[in-house]
Protein backbone atom coordinates (compact mmCIF):
# COMPACT_ATOMS: atom_id res chain seq x y z
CA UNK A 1 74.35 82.93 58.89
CA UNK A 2 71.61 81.30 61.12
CA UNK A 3 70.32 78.90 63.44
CA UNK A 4 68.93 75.34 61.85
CA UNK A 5 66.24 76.07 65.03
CA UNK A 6 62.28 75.35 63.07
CA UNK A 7 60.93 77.54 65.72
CA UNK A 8 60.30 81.61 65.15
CA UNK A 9 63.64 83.10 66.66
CA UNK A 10 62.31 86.56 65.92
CA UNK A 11 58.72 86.49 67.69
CA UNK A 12 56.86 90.13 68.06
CA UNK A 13 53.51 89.56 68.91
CA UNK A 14 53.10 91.98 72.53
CA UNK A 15 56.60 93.40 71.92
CA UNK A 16 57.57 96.79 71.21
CA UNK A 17 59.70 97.75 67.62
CA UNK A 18 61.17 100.67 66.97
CA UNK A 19 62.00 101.72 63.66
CA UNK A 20 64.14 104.49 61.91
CA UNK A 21 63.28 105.69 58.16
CA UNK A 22 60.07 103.90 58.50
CA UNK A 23 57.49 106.67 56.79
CA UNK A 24 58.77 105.45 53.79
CA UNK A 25 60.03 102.36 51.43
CA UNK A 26 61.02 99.29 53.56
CA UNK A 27 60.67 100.20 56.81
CA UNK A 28 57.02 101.48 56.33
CA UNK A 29 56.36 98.15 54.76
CA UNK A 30 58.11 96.09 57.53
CA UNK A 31 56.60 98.28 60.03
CA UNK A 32 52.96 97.52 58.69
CA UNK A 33 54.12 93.37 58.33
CA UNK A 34 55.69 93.56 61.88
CA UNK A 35 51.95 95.06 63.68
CA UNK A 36 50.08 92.30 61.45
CA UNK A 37 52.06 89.71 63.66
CA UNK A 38 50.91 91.89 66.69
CA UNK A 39 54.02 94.36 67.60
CA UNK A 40 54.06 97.56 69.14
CA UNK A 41 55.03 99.66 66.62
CA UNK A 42 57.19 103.12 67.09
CA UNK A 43 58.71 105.01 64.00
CA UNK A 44 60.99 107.60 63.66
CA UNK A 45 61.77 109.84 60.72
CA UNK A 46 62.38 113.91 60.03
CA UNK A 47 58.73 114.62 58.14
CA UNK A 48 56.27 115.20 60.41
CA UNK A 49 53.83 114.68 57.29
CA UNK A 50 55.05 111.74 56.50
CA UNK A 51 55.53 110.07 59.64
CA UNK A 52 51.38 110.72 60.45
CA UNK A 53 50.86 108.96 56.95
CA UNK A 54 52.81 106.35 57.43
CA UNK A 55 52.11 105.76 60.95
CA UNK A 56 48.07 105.70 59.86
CA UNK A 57 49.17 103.18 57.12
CA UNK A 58 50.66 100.74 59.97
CA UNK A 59 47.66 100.86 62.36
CA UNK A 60 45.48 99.89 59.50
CA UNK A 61 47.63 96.75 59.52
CA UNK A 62 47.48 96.00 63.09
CA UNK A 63 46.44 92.58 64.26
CA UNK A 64 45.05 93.28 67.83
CA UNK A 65 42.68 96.70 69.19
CA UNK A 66 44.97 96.44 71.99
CA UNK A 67 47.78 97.36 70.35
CA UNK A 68 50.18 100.33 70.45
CA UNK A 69 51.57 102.60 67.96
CA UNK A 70 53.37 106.18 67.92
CA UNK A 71 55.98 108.45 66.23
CA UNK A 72 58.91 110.56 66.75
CA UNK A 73 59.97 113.28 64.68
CA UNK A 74 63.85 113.15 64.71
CA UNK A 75 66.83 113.65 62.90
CA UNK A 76 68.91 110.01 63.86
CA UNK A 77 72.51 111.22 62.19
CA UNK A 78 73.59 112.91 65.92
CA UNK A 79 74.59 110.76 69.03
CA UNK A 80 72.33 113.04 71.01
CA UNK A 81 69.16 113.13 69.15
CA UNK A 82 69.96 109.17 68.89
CA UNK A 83 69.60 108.94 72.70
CA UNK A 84 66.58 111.06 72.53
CA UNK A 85 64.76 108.66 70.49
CA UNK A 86 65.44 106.13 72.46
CA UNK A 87 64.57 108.07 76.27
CA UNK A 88 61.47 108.83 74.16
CA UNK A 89 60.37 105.78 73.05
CA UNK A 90 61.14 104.07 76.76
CA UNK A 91 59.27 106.83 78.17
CA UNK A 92 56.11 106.37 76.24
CA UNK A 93 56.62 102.20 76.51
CA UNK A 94 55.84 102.01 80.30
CA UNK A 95 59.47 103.06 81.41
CA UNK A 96 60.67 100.10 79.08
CA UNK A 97 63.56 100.40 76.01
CA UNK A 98 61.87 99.14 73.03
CA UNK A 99 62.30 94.93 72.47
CA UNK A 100 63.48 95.35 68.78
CA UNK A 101 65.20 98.31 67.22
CA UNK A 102 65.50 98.25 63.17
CA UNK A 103 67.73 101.24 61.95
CA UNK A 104 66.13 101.53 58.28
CA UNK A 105 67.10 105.77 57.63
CA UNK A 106 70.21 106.37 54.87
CA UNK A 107 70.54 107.75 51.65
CA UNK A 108 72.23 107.69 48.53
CA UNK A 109 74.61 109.91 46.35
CA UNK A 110 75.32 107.28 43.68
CA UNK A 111 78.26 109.47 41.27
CA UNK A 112 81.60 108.69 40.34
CA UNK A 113 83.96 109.41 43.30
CA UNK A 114 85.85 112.20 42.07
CA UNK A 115 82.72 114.26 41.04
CA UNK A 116 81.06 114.40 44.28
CA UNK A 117 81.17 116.74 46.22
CA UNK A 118 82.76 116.53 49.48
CA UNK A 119 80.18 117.22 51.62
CA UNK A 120 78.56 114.43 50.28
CA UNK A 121 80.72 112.22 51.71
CA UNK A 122 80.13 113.30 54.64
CA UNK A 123 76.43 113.06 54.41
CA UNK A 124 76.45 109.68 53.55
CA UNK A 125 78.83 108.66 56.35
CA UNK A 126 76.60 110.52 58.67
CA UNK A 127 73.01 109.17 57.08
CA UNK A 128 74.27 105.56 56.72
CA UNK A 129 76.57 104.80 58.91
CA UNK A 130 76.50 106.77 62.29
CA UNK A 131 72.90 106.52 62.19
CA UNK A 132 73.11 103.16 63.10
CA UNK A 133 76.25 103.44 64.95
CA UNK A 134 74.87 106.36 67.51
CA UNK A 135 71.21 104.26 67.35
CA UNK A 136 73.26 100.89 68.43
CA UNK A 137 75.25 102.89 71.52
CA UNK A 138 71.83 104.58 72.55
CA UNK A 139 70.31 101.21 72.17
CA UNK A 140 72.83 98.82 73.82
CA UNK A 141 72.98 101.20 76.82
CA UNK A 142 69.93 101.52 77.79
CA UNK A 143 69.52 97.36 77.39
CA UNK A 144 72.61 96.49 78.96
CA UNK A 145 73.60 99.63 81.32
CA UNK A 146 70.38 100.48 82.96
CA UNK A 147 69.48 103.56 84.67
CA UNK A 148 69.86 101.23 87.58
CA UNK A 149 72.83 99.19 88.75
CA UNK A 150 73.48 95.93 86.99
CA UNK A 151 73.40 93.27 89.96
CA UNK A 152 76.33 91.52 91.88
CA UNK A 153 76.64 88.44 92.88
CA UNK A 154 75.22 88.99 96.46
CA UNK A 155 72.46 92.09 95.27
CA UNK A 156 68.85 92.24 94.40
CA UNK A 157 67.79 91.05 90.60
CA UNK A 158 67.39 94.02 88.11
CA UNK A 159 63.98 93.94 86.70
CA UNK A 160 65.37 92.33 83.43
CA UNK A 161 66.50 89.07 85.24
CA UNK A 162 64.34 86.23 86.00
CA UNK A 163 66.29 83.77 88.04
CA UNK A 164 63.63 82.16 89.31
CA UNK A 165 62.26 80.99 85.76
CA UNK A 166 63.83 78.38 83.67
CA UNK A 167 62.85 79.71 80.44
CA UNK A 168 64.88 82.43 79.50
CA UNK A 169 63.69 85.62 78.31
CA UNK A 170 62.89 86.73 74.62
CA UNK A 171 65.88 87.83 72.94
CA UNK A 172 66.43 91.48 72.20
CA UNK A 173 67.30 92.29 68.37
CA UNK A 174 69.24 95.10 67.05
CA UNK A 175 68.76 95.34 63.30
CA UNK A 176 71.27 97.47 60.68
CA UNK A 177 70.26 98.20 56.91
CA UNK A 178 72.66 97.43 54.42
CA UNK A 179 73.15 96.91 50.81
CA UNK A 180 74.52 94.55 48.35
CA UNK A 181 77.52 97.27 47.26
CA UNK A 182 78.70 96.30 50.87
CA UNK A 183 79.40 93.41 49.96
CA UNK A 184 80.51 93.84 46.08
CA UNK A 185 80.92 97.19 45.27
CA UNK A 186 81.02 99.02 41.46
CA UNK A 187 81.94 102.20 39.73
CA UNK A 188 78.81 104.89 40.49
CA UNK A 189 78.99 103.57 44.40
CA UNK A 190 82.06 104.13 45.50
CA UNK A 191 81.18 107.35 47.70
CA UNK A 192 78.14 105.40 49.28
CA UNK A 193 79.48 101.73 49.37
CA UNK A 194 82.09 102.89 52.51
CA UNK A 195 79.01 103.61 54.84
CA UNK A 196 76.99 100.56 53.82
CA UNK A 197 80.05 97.99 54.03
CA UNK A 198 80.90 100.28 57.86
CA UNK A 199 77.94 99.16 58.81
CA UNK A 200 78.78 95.19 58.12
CA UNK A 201 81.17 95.97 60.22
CA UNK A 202 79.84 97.19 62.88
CA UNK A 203 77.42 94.90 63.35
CA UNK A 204 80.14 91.84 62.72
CA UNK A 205 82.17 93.36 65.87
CA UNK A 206 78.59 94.17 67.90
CA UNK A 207 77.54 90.28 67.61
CA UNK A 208 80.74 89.27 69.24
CA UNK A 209 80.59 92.02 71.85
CA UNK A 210 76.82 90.83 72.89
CA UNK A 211 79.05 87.50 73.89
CA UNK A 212 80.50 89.41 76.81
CA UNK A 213 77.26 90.55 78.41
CA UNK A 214 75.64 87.01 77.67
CA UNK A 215 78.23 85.31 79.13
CA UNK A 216 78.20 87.69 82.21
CA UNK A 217 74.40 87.91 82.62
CA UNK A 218 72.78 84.82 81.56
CA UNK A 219 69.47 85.50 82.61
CA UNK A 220 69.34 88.94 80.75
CA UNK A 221 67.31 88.86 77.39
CA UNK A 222 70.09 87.76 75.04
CA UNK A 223 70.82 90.74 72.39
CA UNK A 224 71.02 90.14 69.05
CA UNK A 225 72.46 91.75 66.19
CA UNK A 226 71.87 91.19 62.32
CA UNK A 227 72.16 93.02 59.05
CA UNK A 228 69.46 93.00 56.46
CA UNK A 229 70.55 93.15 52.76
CA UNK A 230 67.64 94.82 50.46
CA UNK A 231 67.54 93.77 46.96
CA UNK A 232 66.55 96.86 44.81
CA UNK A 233 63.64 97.90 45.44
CA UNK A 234 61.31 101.18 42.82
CA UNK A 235 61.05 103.85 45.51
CA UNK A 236 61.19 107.48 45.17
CA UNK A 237 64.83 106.97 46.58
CA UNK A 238 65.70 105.06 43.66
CA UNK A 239 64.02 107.59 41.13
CA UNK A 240 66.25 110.36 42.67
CA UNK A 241 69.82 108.19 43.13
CA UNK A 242 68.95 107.58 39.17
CA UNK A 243 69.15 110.67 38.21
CA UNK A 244 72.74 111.20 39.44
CA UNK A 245 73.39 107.91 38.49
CA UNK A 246 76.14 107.89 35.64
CA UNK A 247 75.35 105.27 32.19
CA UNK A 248 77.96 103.19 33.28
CA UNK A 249 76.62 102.48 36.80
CA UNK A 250 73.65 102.05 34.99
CA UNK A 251 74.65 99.61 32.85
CA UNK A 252 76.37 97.33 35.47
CA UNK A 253 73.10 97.32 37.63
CA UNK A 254 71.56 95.86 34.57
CA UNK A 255 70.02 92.12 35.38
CA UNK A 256 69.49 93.32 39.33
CA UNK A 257 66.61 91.64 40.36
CA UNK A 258 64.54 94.20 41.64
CA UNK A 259 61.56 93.31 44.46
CA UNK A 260 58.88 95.46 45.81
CA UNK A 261 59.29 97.19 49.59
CA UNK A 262 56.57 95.23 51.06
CA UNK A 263 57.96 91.49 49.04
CA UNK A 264 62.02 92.62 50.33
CA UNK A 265 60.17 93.59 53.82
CA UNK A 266 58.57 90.43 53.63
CA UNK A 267 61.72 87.81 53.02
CA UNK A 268 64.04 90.05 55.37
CA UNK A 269 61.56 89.35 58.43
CA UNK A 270 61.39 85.72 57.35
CA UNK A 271 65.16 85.56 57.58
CA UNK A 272 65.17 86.88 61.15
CA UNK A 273 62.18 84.36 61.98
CA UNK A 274 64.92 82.14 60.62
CA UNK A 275 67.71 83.60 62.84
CA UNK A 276 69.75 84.41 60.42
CA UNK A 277 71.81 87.18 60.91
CA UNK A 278 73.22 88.06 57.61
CA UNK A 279 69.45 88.44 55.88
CA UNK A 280 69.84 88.58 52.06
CA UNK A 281 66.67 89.62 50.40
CA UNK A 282 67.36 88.12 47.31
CA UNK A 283 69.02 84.85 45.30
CA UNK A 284 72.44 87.83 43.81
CA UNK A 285 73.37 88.63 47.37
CA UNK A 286 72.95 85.26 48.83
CA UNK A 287 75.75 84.25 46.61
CA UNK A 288 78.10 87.06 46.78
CA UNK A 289 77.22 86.91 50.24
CA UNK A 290 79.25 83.34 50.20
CA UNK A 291 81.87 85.12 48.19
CA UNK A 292 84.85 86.48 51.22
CA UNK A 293 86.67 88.33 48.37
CA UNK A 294 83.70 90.55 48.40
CA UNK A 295 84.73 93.31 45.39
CA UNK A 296 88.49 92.50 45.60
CA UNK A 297 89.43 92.99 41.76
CA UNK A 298 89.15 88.81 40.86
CA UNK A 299 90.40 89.51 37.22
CA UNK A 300 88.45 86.76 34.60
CA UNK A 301 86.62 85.28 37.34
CA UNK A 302 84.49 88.32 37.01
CA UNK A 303 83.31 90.81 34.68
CA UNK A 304 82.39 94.01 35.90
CA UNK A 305 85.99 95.16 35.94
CA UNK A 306 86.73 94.50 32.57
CA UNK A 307 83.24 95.96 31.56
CA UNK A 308 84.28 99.22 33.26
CA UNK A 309 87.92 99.02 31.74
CA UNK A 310 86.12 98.85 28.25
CA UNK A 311 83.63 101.36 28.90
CA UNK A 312 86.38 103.85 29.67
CA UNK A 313 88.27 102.58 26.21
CA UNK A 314 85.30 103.62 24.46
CA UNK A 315 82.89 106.23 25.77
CA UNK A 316 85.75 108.63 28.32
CA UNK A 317 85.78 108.95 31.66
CA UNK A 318 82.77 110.33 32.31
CA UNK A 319 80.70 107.64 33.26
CA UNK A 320 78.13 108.75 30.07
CA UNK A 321 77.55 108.28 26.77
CA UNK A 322 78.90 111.14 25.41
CA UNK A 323 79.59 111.55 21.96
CA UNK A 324 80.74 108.18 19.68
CA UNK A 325 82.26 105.73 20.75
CA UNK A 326 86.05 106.07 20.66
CA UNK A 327 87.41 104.11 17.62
């Protein structure tokens, strides 16, 4: 979960972020907290409108006249406009890969499995999941396979070593968007809940991975890798997943606690600070966080299934409140 280190594990001042989905929700708020601790801030989204917005909105925030900020119009669910981004954004940092990359893009299709539409499935996969998956391998390779050789034993330093130093560099930090259905899914999210818990995943098997290359490179900037867990949050997003939203997904999101972008923004970067790499964004996911069954059916020991068993005794299988109740 974390480090019990006091010290900031997740400093930014003079480093370069990037960040996908960030003209909007939390990553335009995190964006804006990140350049008020000093970061060089680069977004990436598919409205050009609202990228210049939001990227006007975040150099209102900055802390320093010195620093940096710019945007990229992309679309991050392809492997090659992925590595585009990221030859971009080194490109326009002084021939160097951004120090923090925070994949915030996705979207939701929150209906009852059998009434969405395939393609939708698809979507999700692709706006969830393999954006962060294609934005990791673009990532990780230009980090840890450089445009020039690694070096041996007997060869030159690559520019990212510092043997003669002590101190070793900053750490690099890779940074995945999930959700709380990854964790403990519920009827309503069963189409999106795949791409969210993917990522998990991904990111569970990624930390391990970065063990190899530390191990083999110890003065290379240590990567990273950690999953942020938003609590939900009243964006547009969540005005338009509401109204596909069936009454009985509804009714079991009742009692969320619900936290504005920039106050989720705001705890998620003070879990990295932490070094935490699980970040839950509020007290409900911290403890089904703790929970390894997860949404494995756990019969009295929690509600929500028999709450959707009764709803179906009552009301159909619709997911609405259709007609009366059944007698």
């Amino acid at each position: 979960m974390g480090s019990s280190f006091s010290t900031n594990q997740f400093p930014v001042d003079g480093r370069t972020v990037l960040i996908t989905g960030a003209s909007t929700g939390l990553g335009l708020h995190a964006a804006q907290q990140l350049a008020a601790k000093g970061a060089n801030v680069i977004i990436v989204a598919r409205s050009p409108a609202t990228l210049q917005a939001g990227l006007e909105q975040i150099k209102k925030s900055a802390r320093s006249p010195t620093q940096r900020f710019h945007q990229i119009e992309a679309d991050v669910t392809t492997a090659a406009s992925c590595a585009a981004v990221i030859a971009a954004a080194t490109k326009w940092n002084d021939a160097t890969p951004p120090d923090i990359v925070w994949c915030c893009s996705g979207s939701a299709h929150p209906s009852l499995f059998i009434d969405t539409p395939p393609a939708q499935l698809q979507t999700m996969m692709d706006s969830n999941y393999f954006s962060c998956a294609y934005m990791a391998h673009a990532t990780l390779n230009a980090w840890l396979r450089p445009s020039s050789p690694l070096p041996t034993e007997n060869g030159p330093p690559a520019k990212e070593e510092t043997a003669a130093s002590s101190v070793p560099p900053p750490a690099r930090h890779l940074i995945f968007t999930a959700s709380f259905v990854a964790l403990y899914s519920f009827a309503g999210f069963t189409p999106y809940s795949p791409s969210k818990a993917a990522i998990r995943s991904l990111a569970d098997s990624l930390s391990q991975e970065m063990n190899l290359y530390a191990g083999a490179h110890p003065t290379f900037p240590r990567v990273r890798v950690h999953t942020v867990f938003p609590a939900t949050m009243p964006t547009q997003s969540l005005a338009d997943e509401n109204r596909v939203k069936t009454d009985v997904t509804k009714m079991l999101e009742e009692g969320d606690q619900v936290l504005s972008p920039d106050e989720c923004a705001r705890r998620a970067i003070a879990g990295l600070e932490r070094g935490e790499e699980l970040v839950a964004t509020s007290g409900i996911i911290r403890l089904v966080m703790t929970s390894v069954l997860g949404g494995a059916v756990r019969g009295e020991l929690w509600d929500m299934d028999r709450k959707v068993w009764r709803w179906g005794r009552e009301y159909g299988d619709s997911g609405m409140m259709t007609g009366k109740k059944r007698e």
